[in-house]
C-alpha atoms as a PDB file:
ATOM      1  CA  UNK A   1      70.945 111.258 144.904  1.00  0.00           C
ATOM      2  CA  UNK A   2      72.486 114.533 143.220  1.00  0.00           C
ATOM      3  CA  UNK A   3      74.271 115.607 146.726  1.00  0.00           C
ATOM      4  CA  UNK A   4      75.540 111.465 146.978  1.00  0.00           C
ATOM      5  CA  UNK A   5      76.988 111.582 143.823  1.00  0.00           C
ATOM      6  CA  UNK A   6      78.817 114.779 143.665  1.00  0.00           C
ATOM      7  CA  UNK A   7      80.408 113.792 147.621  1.00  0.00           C
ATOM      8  CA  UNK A   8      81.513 110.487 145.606  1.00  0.00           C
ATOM      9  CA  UNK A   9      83.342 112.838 142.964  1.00  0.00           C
ATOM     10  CA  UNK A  10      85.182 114.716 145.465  1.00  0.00           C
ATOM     11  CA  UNK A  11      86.019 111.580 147.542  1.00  0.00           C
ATOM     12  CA  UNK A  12      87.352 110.257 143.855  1.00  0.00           C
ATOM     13  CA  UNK A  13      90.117 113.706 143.934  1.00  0.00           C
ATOM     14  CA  UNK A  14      92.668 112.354 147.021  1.00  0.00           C
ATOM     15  CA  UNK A  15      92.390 108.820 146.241  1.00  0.00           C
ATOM     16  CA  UNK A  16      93.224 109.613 142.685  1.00  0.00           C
ATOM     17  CA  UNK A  17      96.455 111.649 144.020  1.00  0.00           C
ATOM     18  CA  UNK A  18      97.030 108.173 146.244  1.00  0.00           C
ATOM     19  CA  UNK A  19      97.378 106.342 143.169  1.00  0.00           C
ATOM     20  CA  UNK A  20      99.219 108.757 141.289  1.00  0.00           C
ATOM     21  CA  UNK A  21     101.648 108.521 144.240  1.00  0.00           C
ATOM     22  CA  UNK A  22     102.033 105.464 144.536  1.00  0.00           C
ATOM     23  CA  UNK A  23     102.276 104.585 140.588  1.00  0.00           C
ATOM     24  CA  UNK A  24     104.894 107.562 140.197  1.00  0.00           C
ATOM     25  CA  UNK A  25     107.024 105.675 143.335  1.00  0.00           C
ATOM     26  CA  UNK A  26     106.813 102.110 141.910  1.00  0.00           C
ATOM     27  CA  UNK A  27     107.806 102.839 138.251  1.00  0.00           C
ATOM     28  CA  UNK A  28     110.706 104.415 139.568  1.00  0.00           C
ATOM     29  CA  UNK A  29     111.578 101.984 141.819  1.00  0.00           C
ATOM     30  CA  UNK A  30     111.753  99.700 138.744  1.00  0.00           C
ATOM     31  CA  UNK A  31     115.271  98.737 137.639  1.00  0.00           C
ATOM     32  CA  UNK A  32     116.682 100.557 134.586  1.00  0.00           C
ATOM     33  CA  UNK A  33     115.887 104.272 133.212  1.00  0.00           C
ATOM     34  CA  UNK A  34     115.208 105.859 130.141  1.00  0.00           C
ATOM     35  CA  UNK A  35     119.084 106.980 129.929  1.00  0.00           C
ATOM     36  CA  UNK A  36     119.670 103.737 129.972  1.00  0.00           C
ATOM     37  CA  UNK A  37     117.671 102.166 127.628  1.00  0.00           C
ATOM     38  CA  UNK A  38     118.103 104.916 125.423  1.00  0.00           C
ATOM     39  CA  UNK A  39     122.039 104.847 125.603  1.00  0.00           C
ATOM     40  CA  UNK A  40     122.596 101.118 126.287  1.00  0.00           C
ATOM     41  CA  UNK A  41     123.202  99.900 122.445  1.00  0.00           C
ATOM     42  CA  UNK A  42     125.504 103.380 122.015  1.00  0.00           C
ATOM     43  CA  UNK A  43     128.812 102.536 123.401  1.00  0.00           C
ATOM     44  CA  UNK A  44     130.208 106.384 122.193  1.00  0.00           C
ATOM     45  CA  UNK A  45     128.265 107.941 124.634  1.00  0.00           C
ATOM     46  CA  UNK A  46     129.964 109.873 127.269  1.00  0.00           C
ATOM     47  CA  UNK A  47     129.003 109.980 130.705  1.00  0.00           C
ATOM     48  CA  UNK A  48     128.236 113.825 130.309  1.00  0.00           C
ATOM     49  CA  UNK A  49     125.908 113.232 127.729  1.00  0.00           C
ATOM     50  CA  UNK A  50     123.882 110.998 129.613  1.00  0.00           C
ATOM     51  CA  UNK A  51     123.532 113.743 132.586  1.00  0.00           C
ATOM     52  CA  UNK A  52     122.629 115.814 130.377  1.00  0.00           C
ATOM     53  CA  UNK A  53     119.726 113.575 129.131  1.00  0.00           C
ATOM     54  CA  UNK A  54     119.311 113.050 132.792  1.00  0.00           C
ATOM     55  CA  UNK A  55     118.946 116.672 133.452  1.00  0.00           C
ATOM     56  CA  UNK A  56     116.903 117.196 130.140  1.00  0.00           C
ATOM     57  CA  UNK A  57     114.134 114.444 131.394  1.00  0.00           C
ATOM     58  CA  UNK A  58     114.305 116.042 135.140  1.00  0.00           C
ATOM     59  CA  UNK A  59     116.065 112.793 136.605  1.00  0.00           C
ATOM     60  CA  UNK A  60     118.532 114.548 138.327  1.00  0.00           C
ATOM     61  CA  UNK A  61     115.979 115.540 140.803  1.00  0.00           C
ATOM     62  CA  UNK A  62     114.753 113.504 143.895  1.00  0.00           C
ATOM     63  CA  UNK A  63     112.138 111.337 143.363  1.00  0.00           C
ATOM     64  CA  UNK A  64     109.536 113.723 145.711  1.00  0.00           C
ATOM     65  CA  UNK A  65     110.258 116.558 143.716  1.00  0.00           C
ATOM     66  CA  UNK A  66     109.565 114.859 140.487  1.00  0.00           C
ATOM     67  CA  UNK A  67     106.236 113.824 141.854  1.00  0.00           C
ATOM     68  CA  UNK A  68     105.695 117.680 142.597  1.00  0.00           C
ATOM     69  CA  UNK A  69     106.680 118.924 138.790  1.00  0.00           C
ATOM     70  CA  UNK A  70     104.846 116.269 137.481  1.00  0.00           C
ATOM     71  CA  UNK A  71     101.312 116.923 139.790  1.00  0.00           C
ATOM     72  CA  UNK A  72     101.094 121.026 139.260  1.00  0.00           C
ATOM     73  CA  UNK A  73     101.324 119.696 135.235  1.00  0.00           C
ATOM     74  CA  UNK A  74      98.395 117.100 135.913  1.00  0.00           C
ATOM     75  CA  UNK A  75      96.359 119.882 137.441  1.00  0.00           C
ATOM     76  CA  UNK A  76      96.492 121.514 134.332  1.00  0.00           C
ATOM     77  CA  UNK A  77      95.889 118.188 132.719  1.00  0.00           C
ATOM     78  CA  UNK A  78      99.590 118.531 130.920  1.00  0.00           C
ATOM     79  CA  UNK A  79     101.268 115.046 131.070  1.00  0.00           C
ATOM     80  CA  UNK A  80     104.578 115.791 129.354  1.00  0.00           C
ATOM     81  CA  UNK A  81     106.014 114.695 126.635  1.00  0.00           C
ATOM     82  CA  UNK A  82     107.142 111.322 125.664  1.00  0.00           C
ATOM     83  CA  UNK A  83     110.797 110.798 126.353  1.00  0.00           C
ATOM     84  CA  UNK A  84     110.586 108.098 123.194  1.00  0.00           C
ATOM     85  CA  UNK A  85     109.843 110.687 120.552  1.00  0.00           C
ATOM     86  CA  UNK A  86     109.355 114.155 121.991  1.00  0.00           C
ATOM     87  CA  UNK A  87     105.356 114.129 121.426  1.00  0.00           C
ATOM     88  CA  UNK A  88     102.978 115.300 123.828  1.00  0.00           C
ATOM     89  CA  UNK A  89     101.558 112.529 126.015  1.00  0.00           C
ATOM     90  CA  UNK A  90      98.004 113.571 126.046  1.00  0.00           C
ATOM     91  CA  UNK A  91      97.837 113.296 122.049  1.00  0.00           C
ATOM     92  CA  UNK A  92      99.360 109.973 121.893  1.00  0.00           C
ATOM     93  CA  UNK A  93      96.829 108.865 124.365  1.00  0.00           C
ATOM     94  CA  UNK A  94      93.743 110.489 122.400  1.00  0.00           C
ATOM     95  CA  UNK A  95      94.650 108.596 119.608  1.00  0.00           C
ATOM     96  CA  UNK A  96      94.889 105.298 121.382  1.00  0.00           C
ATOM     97  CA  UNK A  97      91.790 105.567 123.486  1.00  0.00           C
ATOM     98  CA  UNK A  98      89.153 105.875 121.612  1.00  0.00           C
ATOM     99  CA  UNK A  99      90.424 101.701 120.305  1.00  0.00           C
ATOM    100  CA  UNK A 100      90.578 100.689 123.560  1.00  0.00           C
ATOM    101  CA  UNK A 101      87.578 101.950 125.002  1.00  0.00           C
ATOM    102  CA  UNK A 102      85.543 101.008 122.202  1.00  0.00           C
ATOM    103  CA  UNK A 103      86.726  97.238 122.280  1.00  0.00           C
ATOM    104  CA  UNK A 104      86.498  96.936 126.144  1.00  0.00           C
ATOM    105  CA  UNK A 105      82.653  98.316 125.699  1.00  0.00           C
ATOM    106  CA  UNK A 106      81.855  95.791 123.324  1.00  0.00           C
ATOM    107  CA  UNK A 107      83.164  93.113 125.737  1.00  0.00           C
ATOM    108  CA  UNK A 108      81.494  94.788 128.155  1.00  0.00           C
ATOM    109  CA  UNK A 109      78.339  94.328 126.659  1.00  0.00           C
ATOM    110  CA  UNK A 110      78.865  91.144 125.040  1.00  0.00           C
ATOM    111  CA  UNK A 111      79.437  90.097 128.925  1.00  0.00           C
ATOM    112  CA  UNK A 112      76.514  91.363 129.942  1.00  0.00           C
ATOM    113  CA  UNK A 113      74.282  90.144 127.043  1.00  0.00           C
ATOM    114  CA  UNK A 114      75.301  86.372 127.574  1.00  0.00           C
ATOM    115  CA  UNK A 115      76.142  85.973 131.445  1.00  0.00           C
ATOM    116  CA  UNK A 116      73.527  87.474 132.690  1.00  0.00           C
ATOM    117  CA  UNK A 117      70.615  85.195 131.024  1.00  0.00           C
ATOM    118  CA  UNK A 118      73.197  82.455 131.749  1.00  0.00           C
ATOM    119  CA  UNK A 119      73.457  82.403 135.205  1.00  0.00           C
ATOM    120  CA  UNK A 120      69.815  83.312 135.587  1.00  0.00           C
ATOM    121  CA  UNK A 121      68.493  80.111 133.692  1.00  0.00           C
ATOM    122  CA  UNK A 122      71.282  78.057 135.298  1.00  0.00           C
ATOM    123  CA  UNK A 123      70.071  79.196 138.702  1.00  0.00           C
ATOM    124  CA  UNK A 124      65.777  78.520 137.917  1.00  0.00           C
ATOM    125  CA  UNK A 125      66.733  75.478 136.404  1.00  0.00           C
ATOM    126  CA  UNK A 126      69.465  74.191 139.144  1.00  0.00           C
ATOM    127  CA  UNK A 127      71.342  70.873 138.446  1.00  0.00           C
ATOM    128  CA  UNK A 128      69.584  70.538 134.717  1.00  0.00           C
ATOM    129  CA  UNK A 129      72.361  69.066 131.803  1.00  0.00           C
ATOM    130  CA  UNK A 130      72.010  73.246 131.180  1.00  0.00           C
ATOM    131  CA  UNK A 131      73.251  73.903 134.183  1.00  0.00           C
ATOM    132  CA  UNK A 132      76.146  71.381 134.234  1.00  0.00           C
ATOM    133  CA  UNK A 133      77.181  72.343 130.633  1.00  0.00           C
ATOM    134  CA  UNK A 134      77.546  75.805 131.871  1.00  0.00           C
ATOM    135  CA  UNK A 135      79.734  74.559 135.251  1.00  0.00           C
ATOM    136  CA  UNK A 136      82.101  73.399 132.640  1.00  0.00           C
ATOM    137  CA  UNK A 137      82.250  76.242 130.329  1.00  0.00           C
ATOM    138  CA  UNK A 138      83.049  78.104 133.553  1.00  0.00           C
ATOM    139  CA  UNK A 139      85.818  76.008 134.938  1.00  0.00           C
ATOM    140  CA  UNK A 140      87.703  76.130 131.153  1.00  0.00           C
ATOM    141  CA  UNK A 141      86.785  79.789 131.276  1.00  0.00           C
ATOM    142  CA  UNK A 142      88.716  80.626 134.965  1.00  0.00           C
ATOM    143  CA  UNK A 143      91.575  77.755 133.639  1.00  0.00           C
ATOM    144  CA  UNK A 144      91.881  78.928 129.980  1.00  0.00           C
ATOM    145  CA  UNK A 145      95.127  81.673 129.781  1.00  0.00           C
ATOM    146  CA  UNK A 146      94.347  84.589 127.594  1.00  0.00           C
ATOM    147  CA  UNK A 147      97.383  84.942 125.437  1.00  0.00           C
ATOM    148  CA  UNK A 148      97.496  80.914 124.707  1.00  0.00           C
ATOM    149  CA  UNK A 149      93.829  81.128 124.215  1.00  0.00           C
ATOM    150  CA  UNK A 150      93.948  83.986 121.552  1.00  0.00           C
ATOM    151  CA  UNK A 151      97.600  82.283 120.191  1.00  0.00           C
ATOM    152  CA  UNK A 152      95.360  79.065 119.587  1.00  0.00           C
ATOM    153  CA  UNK A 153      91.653  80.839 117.855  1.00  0.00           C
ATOM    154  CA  UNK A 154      94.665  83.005 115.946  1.00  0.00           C
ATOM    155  CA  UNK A 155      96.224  80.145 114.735  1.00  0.00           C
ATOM    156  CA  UNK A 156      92.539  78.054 113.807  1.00  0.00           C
ATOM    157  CA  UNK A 157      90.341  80.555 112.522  1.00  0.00           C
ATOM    158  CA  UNK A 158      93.096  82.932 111.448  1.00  0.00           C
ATOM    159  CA  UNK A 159      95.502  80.247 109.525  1.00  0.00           C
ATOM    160  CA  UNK A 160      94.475  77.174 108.844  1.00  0.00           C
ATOM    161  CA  UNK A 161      90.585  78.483 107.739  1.00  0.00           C
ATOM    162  CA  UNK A 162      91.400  81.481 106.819  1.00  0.00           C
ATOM    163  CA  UNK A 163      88.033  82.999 108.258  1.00  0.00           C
ATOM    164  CA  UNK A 164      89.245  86.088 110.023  1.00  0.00           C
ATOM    165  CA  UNK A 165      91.998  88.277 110.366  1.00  0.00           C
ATOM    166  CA  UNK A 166      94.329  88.369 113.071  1.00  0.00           C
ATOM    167  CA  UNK A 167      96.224  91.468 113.400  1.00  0.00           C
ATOM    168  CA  UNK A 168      95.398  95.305 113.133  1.00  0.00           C
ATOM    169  CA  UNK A 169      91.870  96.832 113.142  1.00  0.00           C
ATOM    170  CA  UNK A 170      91.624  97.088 109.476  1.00  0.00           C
ATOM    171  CA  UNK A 171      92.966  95.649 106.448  1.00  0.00           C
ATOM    172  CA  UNK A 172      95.235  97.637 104.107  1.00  0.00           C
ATOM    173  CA  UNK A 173      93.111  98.215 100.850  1.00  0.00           C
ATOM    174  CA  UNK A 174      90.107 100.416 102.917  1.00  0.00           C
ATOM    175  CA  UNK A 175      90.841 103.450 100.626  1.00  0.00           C
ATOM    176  CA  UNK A 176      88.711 101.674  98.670  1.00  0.00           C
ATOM    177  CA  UNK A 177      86.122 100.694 100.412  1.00  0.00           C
ATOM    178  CA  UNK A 178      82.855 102.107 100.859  1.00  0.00           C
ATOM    179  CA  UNK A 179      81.835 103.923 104.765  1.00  0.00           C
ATOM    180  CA  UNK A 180      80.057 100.569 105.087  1.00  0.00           C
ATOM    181  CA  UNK A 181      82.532  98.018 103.689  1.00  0.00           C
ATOM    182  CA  UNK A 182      84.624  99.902 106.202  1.00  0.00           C
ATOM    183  CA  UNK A 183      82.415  99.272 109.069  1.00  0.00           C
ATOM    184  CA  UNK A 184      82.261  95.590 108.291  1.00  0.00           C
ATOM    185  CA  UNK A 185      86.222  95.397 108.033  1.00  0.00           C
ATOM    186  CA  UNK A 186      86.742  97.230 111.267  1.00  0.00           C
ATOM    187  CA  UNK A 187      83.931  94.462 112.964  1.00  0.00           C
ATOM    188  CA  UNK A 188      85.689  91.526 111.395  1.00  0.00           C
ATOM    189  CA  UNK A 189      89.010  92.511 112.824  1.00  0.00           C
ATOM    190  CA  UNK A 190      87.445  92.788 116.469  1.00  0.00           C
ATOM    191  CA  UNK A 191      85.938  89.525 116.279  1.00  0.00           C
ATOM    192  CA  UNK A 192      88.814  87.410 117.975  1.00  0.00           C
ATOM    193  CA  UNK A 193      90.294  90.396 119.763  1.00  0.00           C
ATOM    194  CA  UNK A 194      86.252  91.335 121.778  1.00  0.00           C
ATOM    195  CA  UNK A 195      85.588  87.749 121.968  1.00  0.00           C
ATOM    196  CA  UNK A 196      88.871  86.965 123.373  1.00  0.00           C
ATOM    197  CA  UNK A 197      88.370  89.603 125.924  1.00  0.00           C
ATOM    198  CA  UNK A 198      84.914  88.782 127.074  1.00  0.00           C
ATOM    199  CA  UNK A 199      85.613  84.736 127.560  1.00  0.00           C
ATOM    200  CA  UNK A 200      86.640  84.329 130.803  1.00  0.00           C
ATOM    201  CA  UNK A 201      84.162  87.503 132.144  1.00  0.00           C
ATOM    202  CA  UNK A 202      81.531  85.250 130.522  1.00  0.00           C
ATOM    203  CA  UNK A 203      82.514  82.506 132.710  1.00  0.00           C
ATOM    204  CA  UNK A 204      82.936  84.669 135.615  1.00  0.00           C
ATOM    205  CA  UNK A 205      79.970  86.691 135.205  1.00  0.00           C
ATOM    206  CA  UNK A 206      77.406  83.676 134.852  1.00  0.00           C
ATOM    207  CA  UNK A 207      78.606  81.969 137.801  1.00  0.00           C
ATOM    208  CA  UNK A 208      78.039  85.382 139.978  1.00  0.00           C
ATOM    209  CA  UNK A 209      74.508  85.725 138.453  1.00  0.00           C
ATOM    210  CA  UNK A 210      73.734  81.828 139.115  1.00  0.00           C
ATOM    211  CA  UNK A 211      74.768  82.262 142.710  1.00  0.00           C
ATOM    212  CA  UNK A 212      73.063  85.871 143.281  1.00  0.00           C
ATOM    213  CA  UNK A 213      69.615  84.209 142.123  1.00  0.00           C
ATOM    214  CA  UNK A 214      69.646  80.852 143.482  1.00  0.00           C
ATOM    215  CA  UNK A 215      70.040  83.006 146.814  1.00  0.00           C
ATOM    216  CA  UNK A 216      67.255  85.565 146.049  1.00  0.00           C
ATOM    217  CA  UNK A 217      64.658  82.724 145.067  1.00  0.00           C
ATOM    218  CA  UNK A 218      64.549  80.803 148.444  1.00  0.00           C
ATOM    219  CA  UNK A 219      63.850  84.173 149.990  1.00  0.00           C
ATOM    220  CA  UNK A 220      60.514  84.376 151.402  1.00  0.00           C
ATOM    221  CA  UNK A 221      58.488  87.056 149.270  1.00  0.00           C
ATOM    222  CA  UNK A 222      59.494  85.212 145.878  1.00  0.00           C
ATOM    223  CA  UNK A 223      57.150  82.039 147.491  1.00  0.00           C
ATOM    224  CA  UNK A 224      55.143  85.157 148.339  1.00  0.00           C
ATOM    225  CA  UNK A 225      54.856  86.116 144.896  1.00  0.00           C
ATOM    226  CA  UNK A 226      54.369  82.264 143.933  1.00  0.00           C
ATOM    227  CA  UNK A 227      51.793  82.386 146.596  1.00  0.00           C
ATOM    228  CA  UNK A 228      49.907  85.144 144.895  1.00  0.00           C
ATOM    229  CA  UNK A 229      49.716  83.482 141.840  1.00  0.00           C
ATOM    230  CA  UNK A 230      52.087  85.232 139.463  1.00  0.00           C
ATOM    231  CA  UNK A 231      53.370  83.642 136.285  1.00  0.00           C
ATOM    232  CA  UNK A 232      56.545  82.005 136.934  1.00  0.00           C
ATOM    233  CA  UNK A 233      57.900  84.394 134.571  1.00  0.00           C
ATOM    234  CA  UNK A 234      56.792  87.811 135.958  1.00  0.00           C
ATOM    235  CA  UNK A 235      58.580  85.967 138.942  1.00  0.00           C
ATOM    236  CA  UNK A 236      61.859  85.251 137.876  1.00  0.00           C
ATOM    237  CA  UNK A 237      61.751  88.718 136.210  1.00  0.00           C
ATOM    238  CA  UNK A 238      60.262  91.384 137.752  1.00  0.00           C
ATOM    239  CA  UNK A 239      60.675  90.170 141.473  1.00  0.00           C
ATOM    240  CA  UNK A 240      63.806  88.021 141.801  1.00  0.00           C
ATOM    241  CA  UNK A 241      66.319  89.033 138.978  1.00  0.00           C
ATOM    242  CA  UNK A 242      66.024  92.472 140.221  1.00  0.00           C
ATOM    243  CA  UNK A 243      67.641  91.622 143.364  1.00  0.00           C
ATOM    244  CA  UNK A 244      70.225  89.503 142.455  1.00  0.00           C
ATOM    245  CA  UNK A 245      71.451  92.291 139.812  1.00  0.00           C
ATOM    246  CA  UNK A 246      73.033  93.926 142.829  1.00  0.00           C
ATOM    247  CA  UNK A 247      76.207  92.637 143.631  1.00  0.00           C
ATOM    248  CA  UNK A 248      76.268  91.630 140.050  1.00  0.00           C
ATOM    249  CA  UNK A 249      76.419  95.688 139.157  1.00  0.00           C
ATOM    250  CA  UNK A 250      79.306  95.662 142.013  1.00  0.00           C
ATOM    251  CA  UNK A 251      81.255  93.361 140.132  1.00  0.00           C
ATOM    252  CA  UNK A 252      80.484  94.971 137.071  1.00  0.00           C
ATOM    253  CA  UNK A 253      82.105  97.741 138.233  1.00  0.00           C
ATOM    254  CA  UNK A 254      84.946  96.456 139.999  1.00  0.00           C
ATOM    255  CA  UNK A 255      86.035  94.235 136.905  1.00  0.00           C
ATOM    256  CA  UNK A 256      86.708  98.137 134.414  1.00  0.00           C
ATOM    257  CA  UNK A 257      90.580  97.312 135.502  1.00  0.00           C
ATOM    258  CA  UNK A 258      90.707  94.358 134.614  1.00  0.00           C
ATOM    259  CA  UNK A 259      89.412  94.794 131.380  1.00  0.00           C
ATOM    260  CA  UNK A 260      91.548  97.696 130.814  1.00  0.00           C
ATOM    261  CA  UNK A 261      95.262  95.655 131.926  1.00  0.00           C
ATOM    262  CA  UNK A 262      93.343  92.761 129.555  1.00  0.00           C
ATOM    263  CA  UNK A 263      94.074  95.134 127.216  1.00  0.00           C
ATOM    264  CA  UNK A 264      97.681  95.007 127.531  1.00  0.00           C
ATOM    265  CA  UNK A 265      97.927  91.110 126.516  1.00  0.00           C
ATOM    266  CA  UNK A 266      95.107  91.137 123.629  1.00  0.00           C
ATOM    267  CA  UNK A 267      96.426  94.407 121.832  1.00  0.00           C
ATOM    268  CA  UNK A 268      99.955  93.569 122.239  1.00  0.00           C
ATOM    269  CA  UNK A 269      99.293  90.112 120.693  1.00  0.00           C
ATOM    270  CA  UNK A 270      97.090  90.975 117.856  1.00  0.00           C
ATOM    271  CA  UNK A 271      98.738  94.650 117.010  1.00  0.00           C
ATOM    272  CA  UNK A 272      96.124  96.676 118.239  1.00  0.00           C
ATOM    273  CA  UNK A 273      96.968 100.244 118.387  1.00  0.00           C
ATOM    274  CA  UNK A 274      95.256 100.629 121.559  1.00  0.00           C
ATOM    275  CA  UNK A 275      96.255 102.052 125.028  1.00  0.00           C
ATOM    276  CA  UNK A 276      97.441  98.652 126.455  1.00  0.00           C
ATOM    277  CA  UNK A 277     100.033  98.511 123.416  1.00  0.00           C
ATOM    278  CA  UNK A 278     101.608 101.916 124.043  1.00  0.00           C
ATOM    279  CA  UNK A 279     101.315 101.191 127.691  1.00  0.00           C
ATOM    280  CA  UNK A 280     103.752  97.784 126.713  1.00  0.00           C
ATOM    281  CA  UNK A 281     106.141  99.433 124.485  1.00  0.00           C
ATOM    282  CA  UNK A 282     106.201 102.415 127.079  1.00  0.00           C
ATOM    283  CA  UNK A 283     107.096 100.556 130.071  1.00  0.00           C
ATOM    284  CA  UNK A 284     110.084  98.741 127.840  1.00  0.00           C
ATOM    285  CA  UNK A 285     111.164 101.974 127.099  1.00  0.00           C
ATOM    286  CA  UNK A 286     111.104 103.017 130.790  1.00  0.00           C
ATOM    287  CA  UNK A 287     109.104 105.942 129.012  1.00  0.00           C
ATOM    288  CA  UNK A 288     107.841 107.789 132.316  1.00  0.00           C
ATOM    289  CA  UNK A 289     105.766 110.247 131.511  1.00  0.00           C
ATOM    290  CA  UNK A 290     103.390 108.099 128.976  1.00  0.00           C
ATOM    291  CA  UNK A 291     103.377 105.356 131.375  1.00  0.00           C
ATOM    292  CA  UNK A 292     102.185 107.865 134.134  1.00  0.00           C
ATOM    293  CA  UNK A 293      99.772 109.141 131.488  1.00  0.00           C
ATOM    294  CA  UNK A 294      98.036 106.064 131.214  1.00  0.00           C
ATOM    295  CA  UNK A 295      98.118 105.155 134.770  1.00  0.00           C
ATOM    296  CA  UNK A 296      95.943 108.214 135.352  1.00  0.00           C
ATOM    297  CA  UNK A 297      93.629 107.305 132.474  1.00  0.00           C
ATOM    298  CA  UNK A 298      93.252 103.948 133.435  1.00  0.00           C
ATOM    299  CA  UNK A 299      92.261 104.769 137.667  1.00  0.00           C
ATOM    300  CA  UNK A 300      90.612 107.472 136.230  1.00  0.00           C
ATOM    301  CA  UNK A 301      88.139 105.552 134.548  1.00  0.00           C
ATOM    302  CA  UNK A 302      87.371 102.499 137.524  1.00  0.00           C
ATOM    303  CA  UNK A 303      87.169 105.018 139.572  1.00  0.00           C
ATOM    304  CA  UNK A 304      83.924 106.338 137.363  1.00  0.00           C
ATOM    305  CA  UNK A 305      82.967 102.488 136.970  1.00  0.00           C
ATOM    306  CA  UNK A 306      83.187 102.560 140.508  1.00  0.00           C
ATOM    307  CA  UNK A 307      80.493 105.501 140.552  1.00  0.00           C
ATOM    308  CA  UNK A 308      78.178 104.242 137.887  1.00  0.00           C
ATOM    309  CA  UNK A 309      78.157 101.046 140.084  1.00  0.00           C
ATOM    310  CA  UNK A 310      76.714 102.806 142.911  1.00  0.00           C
ATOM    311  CA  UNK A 311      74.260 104.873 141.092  1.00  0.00           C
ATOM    312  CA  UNK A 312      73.586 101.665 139.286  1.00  0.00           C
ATOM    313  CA  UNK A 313      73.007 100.043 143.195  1.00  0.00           C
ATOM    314  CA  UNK A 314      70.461 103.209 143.767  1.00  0.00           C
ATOM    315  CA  UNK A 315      68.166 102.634 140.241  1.00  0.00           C
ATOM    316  CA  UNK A 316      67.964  98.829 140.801  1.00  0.00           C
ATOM    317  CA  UNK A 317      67.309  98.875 144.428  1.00  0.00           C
ATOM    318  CA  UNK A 318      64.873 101.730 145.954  1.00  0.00           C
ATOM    319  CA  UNK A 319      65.843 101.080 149.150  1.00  0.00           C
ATOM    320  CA  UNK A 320      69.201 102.596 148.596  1.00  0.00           C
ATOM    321  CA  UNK A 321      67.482 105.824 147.079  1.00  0.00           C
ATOM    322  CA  UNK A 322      65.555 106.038 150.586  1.00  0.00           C
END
């Protein structure tokens, strides 16, 4: 297991540089620059200036050796700075991710802690009014958009009840609040913005756990098990939902980038100083190196969902460890 995993980290080192490649290509490829958008609303600027901004930013250089400047920094882990205010893009991103991971592992587990169960009594008890009810809840949850669906709860439960907030991550008067008050501020304010984020992996994840485990209970050694005389419920438990966890855990793992470019829509709507707000206002800013920054982060981290997936596939299934 110990030699799989550490081939699996080296394997992650080129495909990272792949997608650094590619990312550092495509935003450049995108129309407009930073000179641009910073010198667009200045109509005094002379065409000097803006080479020497050019220059300044290292624009004046072909895209290739760009990439190069910009790869022996990564290596050290150096991003830059941020051509929107001079800071360095590694400290605007440490104080953005911490937000962002934290709400996206709440959804995470809030996915988890509902589909799962879900799908499993939706498969045992196939075609029940249960079973139906949750068809539909899926169908609204695929159909449902994410920004009108978190315009419209905004709008209900943030304006016309008045029940919780719907901006920020905590509300202006916490200097005087107690460490716990604070605690139960910073939850209310992730209600809408966790739920929000988990709905339609809800729906999604139920209906790949209902499938998975209507498959693994017509297999022969559950009637086996039946055969034997187990409880129904050491059945379901210890014998089927064991096997149909596995390409559950796959999809577990292959949905980390979606949650993280969910986080684009949800934090730019409700003000969330997360990653997927400075990742917005960097790309409108054409801001290169912050954008890049994030880009890493971001395949940095499926690619380690990607891993835990696979030593996920190993614990659940001993076959795999064999």
């Amino acid at each position: 297991m110990l030699n799989y995993i550490i081939k699996r980290i080296f394997l992650m080192i080129p495909l990272l540089i792949g997608i650094t490649l590619v990312s550092f290509i495509v935003i450049h490829l995108a129309p407009g620059d930073p000179v641009e958008i910073e010198t667009e609303m200045s109509m005094k600027t002379s065409q000097q200036a803006r080479e020497n901004l050019k220059k300044l930013y290292g624009l004046d250089k072909p895209v290739h050796e760009q990439y190069i400047d910009w790869l022996k920094r990564f290596v050290t882990l150096d991003f830059g700075r941020s051509f929107s205010d001079g800071k360095l893009v590694i400290d605007k991103i440490k104080e953005r991710i911490p937000i962002t991971l934290t709400i996206n592992l709440l959804s995470m587990l809030l996915i988890i802690s509902i589909a799962i169960p879900i799908g499993v009594i939706s498969a045992v008890k196939q075609y029940s009014l249960f079973d139906r009810l949750t068809t539909i809840f899926v169908f609204l949850g695929f159909s449902t958009p994410t920004f009108w669906l978190a315009l419209l709860l905004m709008l209900f439960f943030g304006v016309y009840l008045g029940l919780l907030p719907i901006s920020g991550i905590q509300s202006l008067d916490t200097s005087h609040m107690t460490f716990f008050e604070r605690i139960l501020d910073w939850l209310h304010h992730l209600i809408l913005p966790v739920g929000i984020s988990a709905f339609g992996g809800i729906a999604g994840f139920s209906r790949y756990s209902r499938s998975s485990m209507l498959e693994v209970i017509r297999q022969d050694f559950i009637r086996t098990a039946r055969a034997k005389g187990l409880s129904e419920r050491d059945v379901i438990i210890k014998h089927a939902l064991r096997n149909a966890l596995l390409p559950v855990v796959t999809i577990l793992g292959l949905s980390v980038p979606g949650l993280i470019g969910g986080s684009v829509i949800f934090e730019t709507i409700f003000s969330i100083p997360g990653m997927g707000q400075l990742f917005y206002a960097s790309a409108m800013a054409r801001d290169y190196p912050t954008i890049m920054g994030i880009l890493v982060i971001g395949a940095t981290l499926t690619l380690i969902g990607n891993l835990i997936a696979d030593v996920t596939y190993a614990l659940v299934d001993p076959r795999i460890r064999a």
